[in-house]
C-alpha atoms as a PDB file:
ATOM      1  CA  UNK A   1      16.234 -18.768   3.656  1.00  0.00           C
ATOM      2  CA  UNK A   2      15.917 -18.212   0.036  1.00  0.00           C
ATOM      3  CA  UNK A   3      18.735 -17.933  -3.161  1.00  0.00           C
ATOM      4  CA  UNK A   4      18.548 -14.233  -3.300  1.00  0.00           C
ATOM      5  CA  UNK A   5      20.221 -11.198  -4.956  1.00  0.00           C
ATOM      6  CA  UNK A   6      20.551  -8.343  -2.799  1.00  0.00           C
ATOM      7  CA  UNK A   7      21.046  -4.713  -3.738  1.00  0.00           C
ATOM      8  CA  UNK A   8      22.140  -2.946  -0.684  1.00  0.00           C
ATOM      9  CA  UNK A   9      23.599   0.123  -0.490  1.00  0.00           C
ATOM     10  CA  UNK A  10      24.825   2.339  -3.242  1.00  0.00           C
ATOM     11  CA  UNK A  11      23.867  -1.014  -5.697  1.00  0.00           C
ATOM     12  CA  UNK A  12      20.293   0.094  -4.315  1.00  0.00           C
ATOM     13  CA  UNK A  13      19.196   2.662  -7.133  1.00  0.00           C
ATOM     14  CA  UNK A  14      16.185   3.127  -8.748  1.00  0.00           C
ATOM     15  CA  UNK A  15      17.778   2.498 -12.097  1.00  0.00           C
ATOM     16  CA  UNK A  16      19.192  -1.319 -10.371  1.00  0.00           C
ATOM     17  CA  UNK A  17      15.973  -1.857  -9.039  1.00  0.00           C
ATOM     18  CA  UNK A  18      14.430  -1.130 -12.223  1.00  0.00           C
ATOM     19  CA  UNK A  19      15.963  -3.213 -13.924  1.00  0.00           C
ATOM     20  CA  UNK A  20      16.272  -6.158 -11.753  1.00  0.00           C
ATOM     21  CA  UNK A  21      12.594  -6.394 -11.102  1.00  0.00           C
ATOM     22  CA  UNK A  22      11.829  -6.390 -14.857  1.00  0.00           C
ATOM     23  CA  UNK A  23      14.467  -8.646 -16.377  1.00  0.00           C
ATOM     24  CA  UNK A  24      14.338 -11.736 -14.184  1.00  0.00           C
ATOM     25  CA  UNK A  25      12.249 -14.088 -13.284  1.00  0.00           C
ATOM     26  CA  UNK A  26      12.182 -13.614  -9.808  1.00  0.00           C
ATOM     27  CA  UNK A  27       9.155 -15.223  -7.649  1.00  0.00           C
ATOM     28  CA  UNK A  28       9.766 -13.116  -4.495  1.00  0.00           C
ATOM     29  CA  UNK A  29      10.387  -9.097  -4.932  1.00  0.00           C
ATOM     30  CA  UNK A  30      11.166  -7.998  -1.655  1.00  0.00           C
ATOM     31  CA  UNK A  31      11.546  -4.419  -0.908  1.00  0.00           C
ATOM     32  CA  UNK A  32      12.915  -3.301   2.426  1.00  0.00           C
ATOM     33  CA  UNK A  33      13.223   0.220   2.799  1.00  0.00           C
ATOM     34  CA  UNK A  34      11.589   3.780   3.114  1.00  0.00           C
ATOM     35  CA  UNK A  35       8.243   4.604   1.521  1.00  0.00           C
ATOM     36  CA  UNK A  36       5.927   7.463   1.314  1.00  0.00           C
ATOM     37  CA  UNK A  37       2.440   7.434  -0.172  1.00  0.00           C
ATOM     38  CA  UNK A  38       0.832  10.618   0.182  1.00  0.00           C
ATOM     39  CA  UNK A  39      -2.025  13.236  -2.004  1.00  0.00           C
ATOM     40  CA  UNK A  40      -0.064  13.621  -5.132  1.00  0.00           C
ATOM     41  CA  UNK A  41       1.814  11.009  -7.180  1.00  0.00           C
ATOM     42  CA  UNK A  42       4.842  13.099  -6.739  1.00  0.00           C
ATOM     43  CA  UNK A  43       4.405  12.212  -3.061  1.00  0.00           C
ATOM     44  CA  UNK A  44       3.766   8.414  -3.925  1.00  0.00           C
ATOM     45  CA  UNK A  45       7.422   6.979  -3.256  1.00  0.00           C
ATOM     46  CA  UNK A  46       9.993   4.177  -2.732  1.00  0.00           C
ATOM     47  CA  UNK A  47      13.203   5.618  -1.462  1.00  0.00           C
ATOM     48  CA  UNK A  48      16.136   4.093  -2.956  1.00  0.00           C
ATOM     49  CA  UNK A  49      20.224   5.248  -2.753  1.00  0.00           C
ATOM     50  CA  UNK A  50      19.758   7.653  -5.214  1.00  0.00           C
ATOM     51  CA  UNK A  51      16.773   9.055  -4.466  1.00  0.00           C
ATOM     52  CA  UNK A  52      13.027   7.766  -5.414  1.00  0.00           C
ATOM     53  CA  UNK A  53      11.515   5.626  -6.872  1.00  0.00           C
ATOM     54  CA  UNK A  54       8.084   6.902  -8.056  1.00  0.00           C
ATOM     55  CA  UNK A  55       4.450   5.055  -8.141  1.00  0.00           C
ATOM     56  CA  UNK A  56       4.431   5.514 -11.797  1.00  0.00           C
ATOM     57  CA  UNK A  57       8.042   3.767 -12.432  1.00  0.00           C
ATOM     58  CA  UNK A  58       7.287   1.084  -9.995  1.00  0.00           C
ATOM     59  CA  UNK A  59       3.727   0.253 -11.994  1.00  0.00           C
ATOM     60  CA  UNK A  60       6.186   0.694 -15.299  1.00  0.00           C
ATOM     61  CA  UNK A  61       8.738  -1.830 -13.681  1.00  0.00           C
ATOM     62  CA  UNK A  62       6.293  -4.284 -13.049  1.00  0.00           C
ATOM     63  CA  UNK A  63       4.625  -4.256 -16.423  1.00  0.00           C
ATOM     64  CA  UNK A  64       7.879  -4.336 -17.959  1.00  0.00           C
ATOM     65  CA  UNK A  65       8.456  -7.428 -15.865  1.00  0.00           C
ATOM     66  CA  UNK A  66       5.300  -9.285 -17.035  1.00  0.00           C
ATOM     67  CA  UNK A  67       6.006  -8.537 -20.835  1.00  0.00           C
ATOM     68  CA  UNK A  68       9.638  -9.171 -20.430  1.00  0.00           C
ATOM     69  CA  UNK A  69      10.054 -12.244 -18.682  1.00  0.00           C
ATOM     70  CA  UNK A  70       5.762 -13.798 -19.009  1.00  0.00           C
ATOM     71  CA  UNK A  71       5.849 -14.405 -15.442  1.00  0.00           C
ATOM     72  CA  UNK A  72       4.660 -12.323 -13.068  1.00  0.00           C
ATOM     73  CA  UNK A  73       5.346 -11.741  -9.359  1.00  0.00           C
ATOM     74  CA  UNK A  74       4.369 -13.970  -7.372  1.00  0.00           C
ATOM     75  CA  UNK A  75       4.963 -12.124  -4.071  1.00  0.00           C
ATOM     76  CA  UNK A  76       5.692  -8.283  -4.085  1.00  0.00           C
ATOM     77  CA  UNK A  77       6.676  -7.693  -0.455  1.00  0.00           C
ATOM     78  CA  UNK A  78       6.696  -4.053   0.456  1.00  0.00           C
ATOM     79  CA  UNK A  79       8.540  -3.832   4.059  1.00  0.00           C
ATOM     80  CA  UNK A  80       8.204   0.219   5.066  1.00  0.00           C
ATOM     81  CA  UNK A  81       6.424   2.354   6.098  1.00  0.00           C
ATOM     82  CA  UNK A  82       2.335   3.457   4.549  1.00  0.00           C
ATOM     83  CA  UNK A  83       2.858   1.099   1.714  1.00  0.00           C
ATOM     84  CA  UNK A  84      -0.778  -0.282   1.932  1.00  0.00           C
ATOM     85  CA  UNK A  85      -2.042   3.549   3.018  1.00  0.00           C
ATOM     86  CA  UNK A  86      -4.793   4.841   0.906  1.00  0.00           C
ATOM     87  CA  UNK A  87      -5.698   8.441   1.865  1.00  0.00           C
ATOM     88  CA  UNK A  88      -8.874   8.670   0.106  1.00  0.00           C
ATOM     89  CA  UNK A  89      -9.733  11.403  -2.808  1.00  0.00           C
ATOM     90  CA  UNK A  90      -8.873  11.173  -6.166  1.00  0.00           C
ATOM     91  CA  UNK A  91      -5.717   9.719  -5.592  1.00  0.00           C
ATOM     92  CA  UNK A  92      -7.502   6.683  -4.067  1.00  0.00           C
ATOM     93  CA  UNK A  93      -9.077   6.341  -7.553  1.00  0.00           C
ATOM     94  CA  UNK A  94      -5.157   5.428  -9.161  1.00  0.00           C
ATOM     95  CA  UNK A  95      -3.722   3.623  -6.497  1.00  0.00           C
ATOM     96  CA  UNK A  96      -6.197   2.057  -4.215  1.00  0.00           C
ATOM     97  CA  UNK A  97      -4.316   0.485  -1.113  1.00  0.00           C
ATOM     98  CA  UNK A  98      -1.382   3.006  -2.299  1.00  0.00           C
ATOM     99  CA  UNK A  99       2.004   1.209  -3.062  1.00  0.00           C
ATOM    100  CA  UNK A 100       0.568  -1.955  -2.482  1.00  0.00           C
ATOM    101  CA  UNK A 101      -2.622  -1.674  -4.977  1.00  0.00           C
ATOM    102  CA  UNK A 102      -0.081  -0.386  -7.474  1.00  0.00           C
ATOM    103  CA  UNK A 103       2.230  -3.225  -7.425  1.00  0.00           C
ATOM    104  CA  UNK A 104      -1.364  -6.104  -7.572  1.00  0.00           C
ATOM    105  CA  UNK A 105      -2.973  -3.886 -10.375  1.00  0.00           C
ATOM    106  CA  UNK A 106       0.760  -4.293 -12.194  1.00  0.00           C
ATOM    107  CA  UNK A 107       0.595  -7.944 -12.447  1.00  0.00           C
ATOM    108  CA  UNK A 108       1.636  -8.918  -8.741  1.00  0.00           C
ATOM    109  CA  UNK A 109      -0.164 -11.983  -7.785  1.00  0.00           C
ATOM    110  CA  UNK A 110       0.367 -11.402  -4.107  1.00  0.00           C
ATOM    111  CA  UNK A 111       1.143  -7.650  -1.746  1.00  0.00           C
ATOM    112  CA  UNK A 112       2.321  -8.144   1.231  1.00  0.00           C
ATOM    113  CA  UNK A 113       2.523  -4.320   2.251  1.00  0.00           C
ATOM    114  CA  UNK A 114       1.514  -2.110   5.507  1.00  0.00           C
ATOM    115  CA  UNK A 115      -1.241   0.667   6.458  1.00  0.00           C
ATOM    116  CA  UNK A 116       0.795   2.690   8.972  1.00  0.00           C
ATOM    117  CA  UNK A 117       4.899   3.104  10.095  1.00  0.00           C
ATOM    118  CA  UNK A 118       5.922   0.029  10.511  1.00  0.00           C
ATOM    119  CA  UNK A 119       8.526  -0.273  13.739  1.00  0.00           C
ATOM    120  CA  UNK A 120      11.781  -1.500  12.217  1.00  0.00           C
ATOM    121  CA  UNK A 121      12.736  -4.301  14.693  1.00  0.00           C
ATOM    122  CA  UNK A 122       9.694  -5.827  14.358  1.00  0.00           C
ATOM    123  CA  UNK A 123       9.146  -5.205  11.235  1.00  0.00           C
ATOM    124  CA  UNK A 124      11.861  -7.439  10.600  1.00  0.00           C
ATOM    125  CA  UNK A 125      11.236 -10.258  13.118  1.00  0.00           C
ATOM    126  CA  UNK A 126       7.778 -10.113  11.459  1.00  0.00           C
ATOM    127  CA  UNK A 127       9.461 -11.311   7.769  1.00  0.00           C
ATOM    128  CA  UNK A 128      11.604 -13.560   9.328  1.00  0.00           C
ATOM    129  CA  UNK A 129       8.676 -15.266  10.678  1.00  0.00           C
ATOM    130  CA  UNK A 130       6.965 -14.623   7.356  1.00  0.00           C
ATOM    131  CA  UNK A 131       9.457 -16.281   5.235  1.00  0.00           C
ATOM    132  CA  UNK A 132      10.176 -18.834   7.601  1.00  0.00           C
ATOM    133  CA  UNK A 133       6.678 -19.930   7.923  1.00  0.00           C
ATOM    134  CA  UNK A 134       6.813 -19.681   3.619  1.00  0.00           C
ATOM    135  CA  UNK A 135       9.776 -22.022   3.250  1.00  0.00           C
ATOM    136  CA  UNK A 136       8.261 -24.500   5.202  1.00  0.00           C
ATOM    137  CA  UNK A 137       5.276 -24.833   3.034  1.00  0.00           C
ATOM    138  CA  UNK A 138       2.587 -22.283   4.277  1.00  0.00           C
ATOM    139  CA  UNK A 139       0.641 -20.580   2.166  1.00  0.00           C
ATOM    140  CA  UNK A 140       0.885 -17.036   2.363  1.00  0.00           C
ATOM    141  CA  UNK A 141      -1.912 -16.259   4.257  1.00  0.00           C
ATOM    142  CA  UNK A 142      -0.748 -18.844   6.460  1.00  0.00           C
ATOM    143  CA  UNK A 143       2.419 -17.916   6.454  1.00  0.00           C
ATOM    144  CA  UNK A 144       1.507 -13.941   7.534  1.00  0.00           C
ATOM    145  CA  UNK A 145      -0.848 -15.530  10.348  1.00  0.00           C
ATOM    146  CA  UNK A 146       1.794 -17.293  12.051  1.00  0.00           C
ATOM    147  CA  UNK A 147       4.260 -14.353  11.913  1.00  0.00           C
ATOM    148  CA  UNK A 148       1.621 -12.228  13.606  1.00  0.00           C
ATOM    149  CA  UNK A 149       0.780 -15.182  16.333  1.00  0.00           C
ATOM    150  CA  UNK A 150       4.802 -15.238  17.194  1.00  0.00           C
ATOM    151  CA  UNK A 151       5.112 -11.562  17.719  1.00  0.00           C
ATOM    152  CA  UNK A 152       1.630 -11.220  20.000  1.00  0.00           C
ATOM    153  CA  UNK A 153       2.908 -14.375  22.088  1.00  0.00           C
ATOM    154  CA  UNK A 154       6.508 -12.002  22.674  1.00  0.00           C
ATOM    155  CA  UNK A 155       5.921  -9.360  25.262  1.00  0.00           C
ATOM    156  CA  UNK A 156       7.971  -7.209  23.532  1.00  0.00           C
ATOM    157  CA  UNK A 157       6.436  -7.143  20.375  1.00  0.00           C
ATOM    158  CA  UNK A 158       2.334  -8.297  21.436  1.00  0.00           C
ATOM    159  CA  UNK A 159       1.068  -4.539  21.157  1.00  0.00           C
ATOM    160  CA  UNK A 160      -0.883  -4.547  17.890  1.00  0.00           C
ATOM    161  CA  UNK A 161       1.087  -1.361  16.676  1.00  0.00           C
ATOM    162  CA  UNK A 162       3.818  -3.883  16.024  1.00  0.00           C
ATOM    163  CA  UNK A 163       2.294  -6.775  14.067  1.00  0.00           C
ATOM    164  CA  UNK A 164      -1.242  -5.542  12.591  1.00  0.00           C
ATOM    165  CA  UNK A 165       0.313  -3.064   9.940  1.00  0.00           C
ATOM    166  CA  UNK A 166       1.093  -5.712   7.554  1.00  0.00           C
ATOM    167  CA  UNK A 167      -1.927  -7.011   5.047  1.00  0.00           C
ATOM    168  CA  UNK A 168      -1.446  -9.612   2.216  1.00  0.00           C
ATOM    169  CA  UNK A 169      -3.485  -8.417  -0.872  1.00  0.00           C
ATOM    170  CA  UNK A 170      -4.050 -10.914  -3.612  1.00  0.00           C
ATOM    171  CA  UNK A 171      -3.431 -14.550  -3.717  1.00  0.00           C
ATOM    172  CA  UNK A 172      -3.330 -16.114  -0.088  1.00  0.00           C
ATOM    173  CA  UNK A 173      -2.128 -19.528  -1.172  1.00  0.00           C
END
């Protein structure tokens, strides 16, 4: 749908991620993979090839990003599991809305992120619809509503487990 570059496999490393997030201009980030977010920032995590990628380098990337190129995101997407989860305590305090919160407070105009596992198949029918909805002119609000509205019309995918995870934080339009 969109002129993208990918880093799959081993070209998915923290280090490549890193540095792809702050030296171009990209609109869309869009992170598909493992995540943790738990009561330490050691247990505050992207998983990447090579291992993690922290809470603290991910708010460092993204700072980086809006010095670097003076543009920020304009949609962080965070597509795993727990990446809007905020567990309360004083951990709450530095990363409301966990992942997510991280990535707004960083200069993200826009989080699209979740508050519990998110079930991989539709997980991914859910972007799909997401980005569809997006390249058509949606807003991305609009966009998110319509993603959910296909998945609770299929059978399959109507229980709210599958399609309520996912919250946008920030900018709707």
């Amino acid at each position: 749908m969109f002129d993208a570059e990918v880093l799959a496999e081993d070209d998915f490393n923290a280090d490549a991620l890193a540095g792809e997030i702050a030296r171009n201009p990209y609109n869309i980030v869009h992170i598909a993979t493992h995540a943790e977010f738990g009561a330490s920032p050691a247990d505050n995590f992207i998983l990447t090839k090579d291992g993690r990628l922290n809470v603290t380098q991910l708010e460092a990337t993204m700072r980086a990003r809006a010095v670097q190129t003076d543009a920020p995101v304009s949609l962080l997407t965070l597509s795993a599991c727990n990446t809007a989860a905020d567990l309360g305590g004083p951990e709450a305090e530095r990363a409301p809305l966990g992942l997510a919160g991280v990535g707004f407070r960083a200069g993200a105009r826009s989080v699209l992120a979740s508050r519990w596992p998110a079930e991989d198949v539709a997980t991914a029918e859910l972007m799909a619809e997401f980005y569809k909805a997006l390249n058509s002119g949606a807003g991305r609000g609009e966009a998110l509503r319509k993603a959910q509205a296909t998945l609770i019309a299929n059978p399959d995918t109507a229980d709210p487990f599958q399609w309520a995870n996912f919250l946008l934080i920030g900018d709707w339009r």
